[in-house]
Protein backbone atom coordinates (compact mmCIF):
# COMPACT_ATOMS: atom_id res chain seq x y z
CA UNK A 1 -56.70 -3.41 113.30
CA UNK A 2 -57.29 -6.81 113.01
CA UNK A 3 -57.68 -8.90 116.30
CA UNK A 4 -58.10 -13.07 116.41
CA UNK A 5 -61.28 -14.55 117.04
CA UNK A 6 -61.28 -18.27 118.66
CA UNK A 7 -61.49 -20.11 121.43
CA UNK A 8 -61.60 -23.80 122.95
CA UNK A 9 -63.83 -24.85 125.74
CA UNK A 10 -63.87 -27.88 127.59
CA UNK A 11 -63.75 -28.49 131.50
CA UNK A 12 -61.41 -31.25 132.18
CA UNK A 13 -61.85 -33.75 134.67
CA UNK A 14 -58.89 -36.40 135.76
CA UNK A 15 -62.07 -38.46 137.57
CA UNK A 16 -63.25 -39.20 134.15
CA UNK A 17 -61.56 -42.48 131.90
CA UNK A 18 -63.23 -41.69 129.15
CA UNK A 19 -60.91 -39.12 126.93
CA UNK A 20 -62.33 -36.07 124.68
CA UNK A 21 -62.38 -36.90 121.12
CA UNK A 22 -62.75 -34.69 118.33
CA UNK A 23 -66.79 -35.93 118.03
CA UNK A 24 -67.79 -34.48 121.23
CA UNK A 25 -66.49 -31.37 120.14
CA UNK A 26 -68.63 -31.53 117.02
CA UNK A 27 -71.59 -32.84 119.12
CA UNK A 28 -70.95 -30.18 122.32
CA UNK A 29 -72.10 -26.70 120.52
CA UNK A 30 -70.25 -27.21 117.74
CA UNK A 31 -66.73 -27.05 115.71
CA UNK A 32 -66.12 -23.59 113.58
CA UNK A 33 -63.03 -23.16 111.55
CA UNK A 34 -61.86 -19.53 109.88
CA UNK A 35 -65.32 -17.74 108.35
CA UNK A 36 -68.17 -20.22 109.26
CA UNK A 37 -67.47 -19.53 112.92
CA UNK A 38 -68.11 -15.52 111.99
CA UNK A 39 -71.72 -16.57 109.97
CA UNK A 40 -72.77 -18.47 113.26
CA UNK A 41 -72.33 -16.28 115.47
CA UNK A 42 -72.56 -13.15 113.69
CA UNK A 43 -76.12 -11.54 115.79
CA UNK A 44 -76.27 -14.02 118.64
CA UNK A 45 -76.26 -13.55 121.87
CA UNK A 46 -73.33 -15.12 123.20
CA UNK A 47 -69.94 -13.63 123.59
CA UNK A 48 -68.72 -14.34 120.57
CA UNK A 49 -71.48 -12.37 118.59
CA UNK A 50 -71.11 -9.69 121.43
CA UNK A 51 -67.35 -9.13 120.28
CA UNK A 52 -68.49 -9.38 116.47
CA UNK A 53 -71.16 -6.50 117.07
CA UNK A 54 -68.52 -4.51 118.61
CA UNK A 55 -65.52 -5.45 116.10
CA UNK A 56 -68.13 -4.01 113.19
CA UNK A 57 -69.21 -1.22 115.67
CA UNK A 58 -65.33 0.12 115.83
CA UNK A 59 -64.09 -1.17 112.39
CA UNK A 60 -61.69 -3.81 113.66
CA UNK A 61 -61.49 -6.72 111.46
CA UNK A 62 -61.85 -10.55 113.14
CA UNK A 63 -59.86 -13.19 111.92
CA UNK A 64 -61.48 -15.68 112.46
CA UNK A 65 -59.32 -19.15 113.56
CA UNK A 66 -61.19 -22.43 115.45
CA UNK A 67 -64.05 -21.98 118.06
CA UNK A 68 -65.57 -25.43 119.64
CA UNK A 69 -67.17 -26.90 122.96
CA UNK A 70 -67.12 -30.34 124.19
CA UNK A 71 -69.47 -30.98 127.48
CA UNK A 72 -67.21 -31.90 130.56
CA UNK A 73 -65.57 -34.84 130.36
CA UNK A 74 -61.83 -36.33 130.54
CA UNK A 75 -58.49 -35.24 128.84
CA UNK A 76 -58.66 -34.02 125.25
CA UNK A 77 -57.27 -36.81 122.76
CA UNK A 78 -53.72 -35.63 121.03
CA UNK A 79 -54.82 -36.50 117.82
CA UNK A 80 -58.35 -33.81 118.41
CA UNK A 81 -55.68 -31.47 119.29
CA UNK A 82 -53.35 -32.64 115.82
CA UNK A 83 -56.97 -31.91 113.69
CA UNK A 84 -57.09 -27.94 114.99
CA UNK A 85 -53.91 -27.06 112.61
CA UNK A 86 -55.12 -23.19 112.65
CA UNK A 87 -53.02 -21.58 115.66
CA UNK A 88 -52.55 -18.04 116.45
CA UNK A 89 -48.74 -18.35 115.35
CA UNK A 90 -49.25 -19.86 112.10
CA UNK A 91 -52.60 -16.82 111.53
CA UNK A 92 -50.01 -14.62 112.87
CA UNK A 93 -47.66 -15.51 110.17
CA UNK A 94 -50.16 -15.56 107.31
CA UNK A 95 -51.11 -11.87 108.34
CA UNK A 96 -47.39 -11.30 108.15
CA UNK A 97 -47.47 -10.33 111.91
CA UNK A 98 -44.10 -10.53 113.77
CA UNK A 99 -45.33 -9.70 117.48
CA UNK A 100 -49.15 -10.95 118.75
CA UNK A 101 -50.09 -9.58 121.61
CA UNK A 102 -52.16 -11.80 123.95
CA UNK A 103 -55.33 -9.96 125.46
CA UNK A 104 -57.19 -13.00 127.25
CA UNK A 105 -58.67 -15.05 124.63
CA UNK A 106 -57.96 -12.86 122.07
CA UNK A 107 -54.72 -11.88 120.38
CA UNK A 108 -53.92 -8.57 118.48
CA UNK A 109 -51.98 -8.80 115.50
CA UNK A 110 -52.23 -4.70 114.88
């Protein structure tokens, strides 16, 4: 079974001018597209490496798309948003999958 692996975290606030651009994401605790985002986290102790562990524990295989953290600050730029082009509908439709199912962050392309 193969189940996405991604995730975007930023806390928004509307009291802030100053918008989110794709550098704080780099500078928060990183940007990881497709693979590298596996090698980084791969053995750490953080959620991400908790659901690796356990994805090689059970044999399910993580495809990887975009993980990344900017620090709190104020709305996310469009054209940050325009750089992530790896979505779960276009993985889901290079995996040939016709129906992801959405578990949380994660979705489930079976």
């Amino acid at each position: 079974m193969r189940i996405a692996l991604g995730g975007v975290s930023h806390e928004t606030s509307t009291f802030i001018n100053r918008p989110t651009a794709l550098a704080d994401f780099e500078q928060g605790l990183g940007l990881f597209r497709g693979q590298e985002g596996v090698e980084h986290f791969r053995g750490t102790n953080m959620c991400t490496g908790g659901f690796l562990d356990g994805a090689a524990k059970h044999g399910f295989e993580p495809v990887p798309l975009l993980w990344t953290f900017a620090y709190p600050s104020g709305l996310i730029e469009r054209r940050t948003y325009e750089t992530w082009p790896i979505t779960p509908t276009t993985r889901a439709a290079e995996h040939r999958a016709t129906r992801p199912k959405c578990c949380g962050p994660f979705w489930n392309w079976g």
